[in-house]
Protein backbone atom coordinates (compact mmCIF):
# COMPACT_ATOMS: atom_id res chain seq x y z
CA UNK A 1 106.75 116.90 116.65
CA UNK A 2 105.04 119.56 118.41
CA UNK A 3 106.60 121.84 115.21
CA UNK A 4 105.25 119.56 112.68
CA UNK A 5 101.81 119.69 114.40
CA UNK A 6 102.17 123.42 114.32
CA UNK A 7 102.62 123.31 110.94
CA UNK A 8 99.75 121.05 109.98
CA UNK A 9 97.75 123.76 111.29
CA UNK A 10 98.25 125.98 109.39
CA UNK A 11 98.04 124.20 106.11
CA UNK A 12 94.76 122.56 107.56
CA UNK A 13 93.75 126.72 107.97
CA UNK A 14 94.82 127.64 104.40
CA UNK A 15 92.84 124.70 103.24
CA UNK A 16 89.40 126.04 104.92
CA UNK A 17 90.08 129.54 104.38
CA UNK A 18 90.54 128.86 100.31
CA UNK A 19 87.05 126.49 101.08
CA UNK A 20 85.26 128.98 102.67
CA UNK A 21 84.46 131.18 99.66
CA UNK A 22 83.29 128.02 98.07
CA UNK A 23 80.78 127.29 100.64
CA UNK A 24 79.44 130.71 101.39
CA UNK A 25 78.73 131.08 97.51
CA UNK A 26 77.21 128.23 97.04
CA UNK A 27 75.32 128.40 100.04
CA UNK A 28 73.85 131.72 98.83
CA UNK A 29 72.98 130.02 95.38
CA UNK A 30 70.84 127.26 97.31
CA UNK A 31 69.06 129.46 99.85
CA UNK A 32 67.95 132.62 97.83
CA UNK A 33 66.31 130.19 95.39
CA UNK A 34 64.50 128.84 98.36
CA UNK A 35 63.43 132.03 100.20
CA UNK A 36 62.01 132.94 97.10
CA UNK A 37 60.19 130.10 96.94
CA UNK A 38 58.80 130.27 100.36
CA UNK A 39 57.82 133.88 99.26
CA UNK A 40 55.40 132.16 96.71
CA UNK A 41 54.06 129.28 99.52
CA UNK A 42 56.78 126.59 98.51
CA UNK A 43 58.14 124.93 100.93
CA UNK A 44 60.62 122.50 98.70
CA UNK A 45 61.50 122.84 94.88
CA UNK A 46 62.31 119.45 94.17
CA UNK A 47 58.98 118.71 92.76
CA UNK A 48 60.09 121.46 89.75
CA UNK A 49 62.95 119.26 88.52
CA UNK A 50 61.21 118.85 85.30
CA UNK A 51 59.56 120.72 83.55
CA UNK A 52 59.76 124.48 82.22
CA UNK A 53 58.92 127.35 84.03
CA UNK A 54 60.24 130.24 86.53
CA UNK A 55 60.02 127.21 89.62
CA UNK A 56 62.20 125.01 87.64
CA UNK A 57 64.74 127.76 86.81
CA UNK A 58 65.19 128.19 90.85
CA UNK A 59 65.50 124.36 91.03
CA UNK A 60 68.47 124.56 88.32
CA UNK A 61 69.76 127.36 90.15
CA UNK A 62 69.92 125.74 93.28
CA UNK A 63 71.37 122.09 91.60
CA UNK A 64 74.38 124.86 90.89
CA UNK A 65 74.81 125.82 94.33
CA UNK A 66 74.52 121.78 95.60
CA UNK A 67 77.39 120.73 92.81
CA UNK A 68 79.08 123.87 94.81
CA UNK A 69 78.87 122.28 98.18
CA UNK A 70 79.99 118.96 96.36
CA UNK A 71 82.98 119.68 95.75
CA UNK A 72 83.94 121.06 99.50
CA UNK A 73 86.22 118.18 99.89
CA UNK A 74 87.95 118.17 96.73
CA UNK A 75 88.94 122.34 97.19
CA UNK A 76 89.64 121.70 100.96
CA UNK A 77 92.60 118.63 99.89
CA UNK A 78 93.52 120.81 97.03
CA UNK A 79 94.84 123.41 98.99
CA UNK A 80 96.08 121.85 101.83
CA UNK A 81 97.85 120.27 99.73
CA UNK A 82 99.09 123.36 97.75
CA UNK A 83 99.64 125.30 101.42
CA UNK A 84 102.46 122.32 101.59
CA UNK A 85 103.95 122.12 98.62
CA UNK A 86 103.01 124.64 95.84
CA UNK A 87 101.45 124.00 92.08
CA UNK A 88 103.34 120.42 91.88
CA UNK A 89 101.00 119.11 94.77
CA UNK A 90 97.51 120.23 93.86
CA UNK A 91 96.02 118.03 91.09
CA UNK A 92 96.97 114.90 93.68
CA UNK A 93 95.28 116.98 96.42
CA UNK A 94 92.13 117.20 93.99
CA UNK A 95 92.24 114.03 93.03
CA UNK A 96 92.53 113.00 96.72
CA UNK A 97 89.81 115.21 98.03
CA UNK A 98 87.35 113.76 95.26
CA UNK A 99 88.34 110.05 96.19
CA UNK A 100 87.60 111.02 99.68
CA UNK A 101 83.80 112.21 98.81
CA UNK A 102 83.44 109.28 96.14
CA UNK A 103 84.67 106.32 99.11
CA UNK A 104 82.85 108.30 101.85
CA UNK A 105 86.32 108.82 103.55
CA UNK A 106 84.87 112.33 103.95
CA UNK A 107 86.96 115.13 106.10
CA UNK A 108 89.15 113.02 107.46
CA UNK A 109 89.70 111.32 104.40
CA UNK A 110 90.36 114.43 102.50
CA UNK A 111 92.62 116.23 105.01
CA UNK A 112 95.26 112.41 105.15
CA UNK A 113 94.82 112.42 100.85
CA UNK A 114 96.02 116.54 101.11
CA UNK A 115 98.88 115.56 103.59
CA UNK A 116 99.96 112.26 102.08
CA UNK A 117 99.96 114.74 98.23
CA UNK A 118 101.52 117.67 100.02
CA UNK A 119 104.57 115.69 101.67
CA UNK A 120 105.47 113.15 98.68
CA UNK A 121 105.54 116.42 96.31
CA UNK A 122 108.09 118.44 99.00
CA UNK A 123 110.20 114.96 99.86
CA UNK A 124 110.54 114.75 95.83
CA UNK A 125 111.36 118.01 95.65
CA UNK A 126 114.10 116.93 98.41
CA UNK A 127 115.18 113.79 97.06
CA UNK A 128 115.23 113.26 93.85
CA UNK A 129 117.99 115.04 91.54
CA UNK A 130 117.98 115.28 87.70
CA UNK A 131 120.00 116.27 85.11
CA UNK A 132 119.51 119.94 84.30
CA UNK A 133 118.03 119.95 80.88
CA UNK A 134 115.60 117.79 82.84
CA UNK A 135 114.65 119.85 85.51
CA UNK A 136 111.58 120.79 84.07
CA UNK A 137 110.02 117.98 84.24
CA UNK A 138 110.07 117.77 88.16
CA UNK A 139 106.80 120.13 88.79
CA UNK A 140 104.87 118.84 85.51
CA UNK A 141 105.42 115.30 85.14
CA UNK A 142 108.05 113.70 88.22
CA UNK A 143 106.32 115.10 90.93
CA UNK A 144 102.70 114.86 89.87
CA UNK A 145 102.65 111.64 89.14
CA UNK A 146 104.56 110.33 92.25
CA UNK A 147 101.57 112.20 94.75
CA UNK A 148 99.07 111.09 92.53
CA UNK A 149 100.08 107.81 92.05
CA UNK A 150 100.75 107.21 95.85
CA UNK A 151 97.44 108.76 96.79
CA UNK A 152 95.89 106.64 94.74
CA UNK A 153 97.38 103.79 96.30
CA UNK A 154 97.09 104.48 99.92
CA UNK A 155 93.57 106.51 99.40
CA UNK A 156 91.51 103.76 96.55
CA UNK A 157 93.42 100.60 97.35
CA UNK A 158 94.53 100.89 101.50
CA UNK A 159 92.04 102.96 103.24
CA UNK A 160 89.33 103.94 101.31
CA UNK A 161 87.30 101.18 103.36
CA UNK A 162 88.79 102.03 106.82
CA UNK A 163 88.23 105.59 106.76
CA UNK A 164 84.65 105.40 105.00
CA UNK A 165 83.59 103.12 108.28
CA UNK A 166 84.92 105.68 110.71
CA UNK A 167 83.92 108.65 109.05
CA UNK A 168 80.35 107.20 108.82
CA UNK A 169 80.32 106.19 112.17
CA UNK A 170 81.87 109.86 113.71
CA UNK A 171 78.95 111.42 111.35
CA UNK A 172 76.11 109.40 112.73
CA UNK A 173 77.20 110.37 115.88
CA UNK A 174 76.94 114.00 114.97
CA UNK A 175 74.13 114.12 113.22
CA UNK A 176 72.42 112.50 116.37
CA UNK A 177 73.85 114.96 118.51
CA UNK A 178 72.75 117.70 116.24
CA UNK A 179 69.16 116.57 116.54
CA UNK A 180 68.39 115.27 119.63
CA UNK A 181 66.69 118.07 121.94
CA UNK A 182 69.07 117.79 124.90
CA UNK A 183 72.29 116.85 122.95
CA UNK A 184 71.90 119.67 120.91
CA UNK A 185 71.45 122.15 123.19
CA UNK A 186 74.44 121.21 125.33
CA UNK A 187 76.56 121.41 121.91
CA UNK A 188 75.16 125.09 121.38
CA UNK A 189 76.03 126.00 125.00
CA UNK A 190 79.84 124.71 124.54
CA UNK A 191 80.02 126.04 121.19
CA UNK A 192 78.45 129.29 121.89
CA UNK A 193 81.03 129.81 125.15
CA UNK A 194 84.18 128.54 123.83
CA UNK A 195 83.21 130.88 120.79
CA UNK A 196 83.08 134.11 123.24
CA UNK A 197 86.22 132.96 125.21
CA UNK A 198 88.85 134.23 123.99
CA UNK A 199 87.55 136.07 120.78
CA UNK A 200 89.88 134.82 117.64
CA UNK A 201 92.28 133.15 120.40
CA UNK A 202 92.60 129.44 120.28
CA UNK A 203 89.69 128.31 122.22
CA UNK A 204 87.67 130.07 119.44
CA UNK A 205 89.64 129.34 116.77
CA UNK A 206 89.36 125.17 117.63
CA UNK A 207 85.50 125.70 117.51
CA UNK A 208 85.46 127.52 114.67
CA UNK A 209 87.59 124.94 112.58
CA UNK A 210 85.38 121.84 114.19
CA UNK A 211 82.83 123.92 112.84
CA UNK A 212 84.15 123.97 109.19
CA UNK A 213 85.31 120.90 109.09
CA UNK A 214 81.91 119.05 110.28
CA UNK A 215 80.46 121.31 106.67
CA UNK A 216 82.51 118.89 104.61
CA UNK A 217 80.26 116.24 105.81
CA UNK A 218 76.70 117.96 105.22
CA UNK A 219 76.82 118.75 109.25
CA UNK A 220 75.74 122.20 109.26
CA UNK A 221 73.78 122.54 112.45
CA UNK A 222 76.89 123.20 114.93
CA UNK A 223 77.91 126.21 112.26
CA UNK A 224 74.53 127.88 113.26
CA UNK A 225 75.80 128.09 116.85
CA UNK A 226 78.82 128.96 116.27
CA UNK A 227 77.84 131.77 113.49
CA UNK A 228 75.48 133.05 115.84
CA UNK A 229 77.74 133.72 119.07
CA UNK A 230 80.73 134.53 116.42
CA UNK A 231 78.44 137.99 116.26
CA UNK A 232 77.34 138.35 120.02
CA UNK A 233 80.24 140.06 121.38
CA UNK A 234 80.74 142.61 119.37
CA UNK A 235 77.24 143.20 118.92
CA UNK A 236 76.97 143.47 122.39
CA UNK A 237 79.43 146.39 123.24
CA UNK A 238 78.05 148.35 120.44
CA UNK A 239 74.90 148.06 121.85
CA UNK A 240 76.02 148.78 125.68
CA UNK A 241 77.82 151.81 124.47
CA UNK A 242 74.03 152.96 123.12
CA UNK A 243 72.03 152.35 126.04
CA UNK A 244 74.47 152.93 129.07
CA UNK A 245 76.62 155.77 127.60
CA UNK A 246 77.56 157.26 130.89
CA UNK A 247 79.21 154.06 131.77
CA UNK A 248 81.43 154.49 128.84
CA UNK A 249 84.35 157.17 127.71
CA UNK A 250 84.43 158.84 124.76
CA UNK A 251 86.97 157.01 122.86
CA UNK A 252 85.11 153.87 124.07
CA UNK A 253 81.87 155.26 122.38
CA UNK A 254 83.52 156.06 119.01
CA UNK A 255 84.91 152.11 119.34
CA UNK A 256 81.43 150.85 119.77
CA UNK A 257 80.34 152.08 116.58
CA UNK A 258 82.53 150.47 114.62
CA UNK A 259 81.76 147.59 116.64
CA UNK A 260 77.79 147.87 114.94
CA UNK A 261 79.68 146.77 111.68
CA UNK A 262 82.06 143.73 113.40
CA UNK A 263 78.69 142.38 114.84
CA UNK A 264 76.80 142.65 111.77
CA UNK A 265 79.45 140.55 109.83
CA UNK A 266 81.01 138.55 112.47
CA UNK A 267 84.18 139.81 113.70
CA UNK A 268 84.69 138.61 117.72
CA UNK A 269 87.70 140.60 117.78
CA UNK A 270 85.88 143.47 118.15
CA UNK A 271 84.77 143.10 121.64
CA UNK A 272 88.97 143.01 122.71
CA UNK A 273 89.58 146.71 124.12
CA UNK A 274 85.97 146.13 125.86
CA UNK A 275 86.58 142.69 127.64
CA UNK A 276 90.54 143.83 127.97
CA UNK A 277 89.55 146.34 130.37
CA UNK A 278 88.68 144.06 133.13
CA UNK A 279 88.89 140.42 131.51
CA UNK A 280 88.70 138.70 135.05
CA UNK A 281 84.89 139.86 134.70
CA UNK A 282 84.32 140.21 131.11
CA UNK A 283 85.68 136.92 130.15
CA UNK A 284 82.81 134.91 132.16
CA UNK A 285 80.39 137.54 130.83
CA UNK A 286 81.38 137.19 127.58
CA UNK A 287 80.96 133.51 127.28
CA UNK A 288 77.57 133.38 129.70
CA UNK A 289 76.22 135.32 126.83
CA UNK A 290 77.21 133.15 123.90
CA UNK A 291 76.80 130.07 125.51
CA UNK A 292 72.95 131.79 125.99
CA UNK A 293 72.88 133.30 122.72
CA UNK A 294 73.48 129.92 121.07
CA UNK A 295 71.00 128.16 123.20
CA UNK A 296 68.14 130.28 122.39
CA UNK A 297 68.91 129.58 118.77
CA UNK A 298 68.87 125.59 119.86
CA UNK A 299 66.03 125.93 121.77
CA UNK A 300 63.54 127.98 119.22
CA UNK A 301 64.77 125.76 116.51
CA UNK A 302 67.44 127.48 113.99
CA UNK A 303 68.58 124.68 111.50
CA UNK A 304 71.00 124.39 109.40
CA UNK A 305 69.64 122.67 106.49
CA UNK A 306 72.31 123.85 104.08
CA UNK A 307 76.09 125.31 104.82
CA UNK A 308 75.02 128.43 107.13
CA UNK A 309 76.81 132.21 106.01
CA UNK A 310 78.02 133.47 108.91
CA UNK A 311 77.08 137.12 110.07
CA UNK A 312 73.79 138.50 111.27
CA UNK A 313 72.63 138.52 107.78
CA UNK A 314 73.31 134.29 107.78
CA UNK A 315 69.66 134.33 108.86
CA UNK A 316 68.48 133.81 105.35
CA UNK A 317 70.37 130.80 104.60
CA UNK A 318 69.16 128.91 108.03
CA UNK A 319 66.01 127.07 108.42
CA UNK A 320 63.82 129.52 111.34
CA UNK A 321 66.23 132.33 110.48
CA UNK A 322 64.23 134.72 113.03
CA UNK A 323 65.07 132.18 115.86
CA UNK A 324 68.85 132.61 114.79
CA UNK A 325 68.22 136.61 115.17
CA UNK A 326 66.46 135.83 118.82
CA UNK A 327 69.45 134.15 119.60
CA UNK A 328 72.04 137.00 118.96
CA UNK A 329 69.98 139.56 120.25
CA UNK A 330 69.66 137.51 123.84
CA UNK A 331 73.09 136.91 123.86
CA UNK A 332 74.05 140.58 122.91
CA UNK A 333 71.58 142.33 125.13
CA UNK A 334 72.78 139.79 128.25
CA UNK A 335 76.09 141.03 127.63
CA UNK A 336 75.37 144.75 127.45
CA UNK A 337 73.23 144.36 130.46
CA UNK A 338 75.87 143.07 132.24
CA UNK A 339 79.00 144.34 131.71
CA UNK A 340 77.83 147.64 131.97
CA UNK A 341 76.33 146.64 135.80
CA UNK A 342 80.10 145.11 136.66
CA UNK A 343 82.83 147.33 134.89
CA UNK A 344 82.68 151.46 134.89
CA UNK A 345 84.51 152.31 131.26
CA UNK A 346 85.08 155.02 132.30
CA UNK A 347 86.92 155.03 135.39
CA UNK A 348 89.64 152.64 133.84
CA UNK A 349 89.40 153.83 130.16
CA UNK A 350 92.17 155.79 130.58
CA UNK A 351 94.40 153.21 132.05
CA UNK A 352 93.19 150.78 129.39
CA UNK A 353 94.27 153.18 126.22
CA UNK A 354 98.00 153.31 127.70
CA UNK A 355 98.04 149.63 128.00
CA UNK A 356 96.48 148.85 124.85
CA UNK A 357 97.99 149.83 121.47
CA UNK A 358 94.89 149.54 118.96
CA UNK A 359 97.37 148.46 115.61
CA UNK A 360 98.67 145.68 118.08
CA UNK A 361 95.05 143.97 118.29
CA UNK A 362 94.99 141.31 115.17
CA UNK A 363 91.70 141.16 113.80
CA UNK A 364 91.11 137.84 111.88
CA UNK A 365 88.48 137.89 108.98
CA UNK A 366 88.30 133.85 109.51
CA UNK A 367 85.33 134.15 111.56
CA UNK A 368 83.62 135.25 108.41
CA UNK A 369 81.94 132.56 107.19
């Protein structure tokens, strides 16, 4: 069991890393019609449906990048269900992610359609024999129809209205947790820490895909968080190694600049040979400062009013973008203050670059979003 739920994983992660282009493209094709729109004192384009014009070009612009986000549970089940079984399995996956959006099954909906597509294609694949002249027929016709048809038994018939009640109920939930004052913030603070943790380990990693998986139901707020403390650590070294240079060697100098370009597009990894030199205290530190980071963007108001793009140039697709900036920069700055009071880089640098082979660090571009 504890195999099988390993390997659910990581079809769940090919799933959201196929989705993720998806969303950050179309996320880009709704806000840059919008900033330009504030540019020019409008606040919402909706009123520019109709009509001719340059203001009703950005509104048919950004309709593209809202069919884009529309189909987020559709790609998602697709390739889950591809990550399981190959080309046989997709169209059902499709066709299972799309019954998911249409019966407000949602995530959850999309993720059992993906599994129940993936596993009928690979137990047909298993199971049933033909003769060899008709062996052909398995991947275009046989298998195909036997996903499809049982998705659309289980998913239309069974539990379209099961699922749609508790995936409407879970999002209510959310979405009252993602505006109420207090709620929020305590979300940002748990998000923001568990972010900084362990930097692409699991703690991170299950934030990161609650995250991504609360976009497939229009919940973008908790992404915001999570974006912003995705870019603290990093961020935070690079700027340590810039104000207290003496407290840092020379090779750890040359690492913070790179680590300039890991903050800027959201790569936690990049604060590992920092925090690895005395994790006992750079662990806490760490996640003090995206737990902080993440509240300041609760607290001055960041919103997510469409999927946020992760990195510290995600600011233009968020609602009170300069509030999302505030937030990194507290979080960043705490951390440089800090770590630089408690640890001396230098006077364990050199014991830290026999310990720690640079090609053995994995750095994972899933925190990209």
């Amino acid at each position: 069991m504890k195999d099988f739920f390993k390997e659910a994983k990581g079809h769940l992660m090919t799933g959201i890393g196929y989705m993720l282009p998806l969303i950050i493209g179309a996320s880009l094709v709704v806000a840059i019609p919008k900033i330009i729109g504030l540019c020019m004192g409008i606040t919402s384009l909706d009123p520019y449906a109709e009509g001719t014009g340059f203001l009703h070009i950005l509104k048919l612009i950004e309709n593209v990048g809202w069919t884009g986000i529309g189909l987020i549970n559709t790609v998602l089940a697709g390739f889950i269900a591809y990550s399981i079984a190959d080309k046989p399995a997709i169209g059902a996956g499709f066709i299972g992610g799309a019954i998911a959006s249409n019966t407000q099954a949602g995530f959850l909906g999309a993720v059992i359609a993906a599994f129940i597509a993936g596993y009928t294609v690979r137990w047909a694949k298993k199971h049933i024999h033909l003769p060899e002249s008709m062996n052909s027929m398995m991947p275009l016709v046989i298998c195909p129809f036997i996903a499809t048809g049982l998705v659309a038994i289980i998913m239309g018939a069974i539990l379209a209205d099961p699922l749609a009640w508790i995936n409407n109920s879970l999002v209510a939930w959310l979405k009252e947790m993602s505006t109420s004052g207090t709620s929020q913030l305590i979300m940002a603070i748990i998000l923001g820490a568990m972010i900084a943790s362990d930097m692409g380990g699991p703690i991170n990693k299950s934030a990161w895909l609650a995250g991504n998986a609360l976009l497939a139901e229009n919940i973008y707020q908790p992404n915001v968080f999570i974006n912003c403390a995705i870019c603290i650590p990093p961020l935070a070294y690079a700027i340590a190694t810039v104000i207290r240079k003496n407290r840092f060697s020379e090779s750890f100098r040359e690492a913070g600049k790179g680590n300039w370009v890991m903050g800027f597009i959201g790569i936690t990894e990049g604060a590992i040979p920092f925090t690895l030199v005395k994790p006992q205290v750079l662990v806490p530190i760490n996640m003090l400062g995206g737990a902080v980071g993440a509240a300041v963007c609760s607290i001055l108001g960041a919103k997510g009013d469409i999927p946020p793009v992760g990195g510290i140039y995600g600011f233009v697709s968020i609602t009170n973008g300069w509030a999302y900036l505030a937030g990194i920069a507290a979080g960043a700055v705490l951390i440089a203050v800090l770590a630089t009071l408690a640890v001396d880089f230098n006077q364990q640098s050199e014991e830290s670059s026999e310990e720690i082979d640079m090609d053995e660090i994995e750095i994972s571009f899933e925190d990209i979003k």
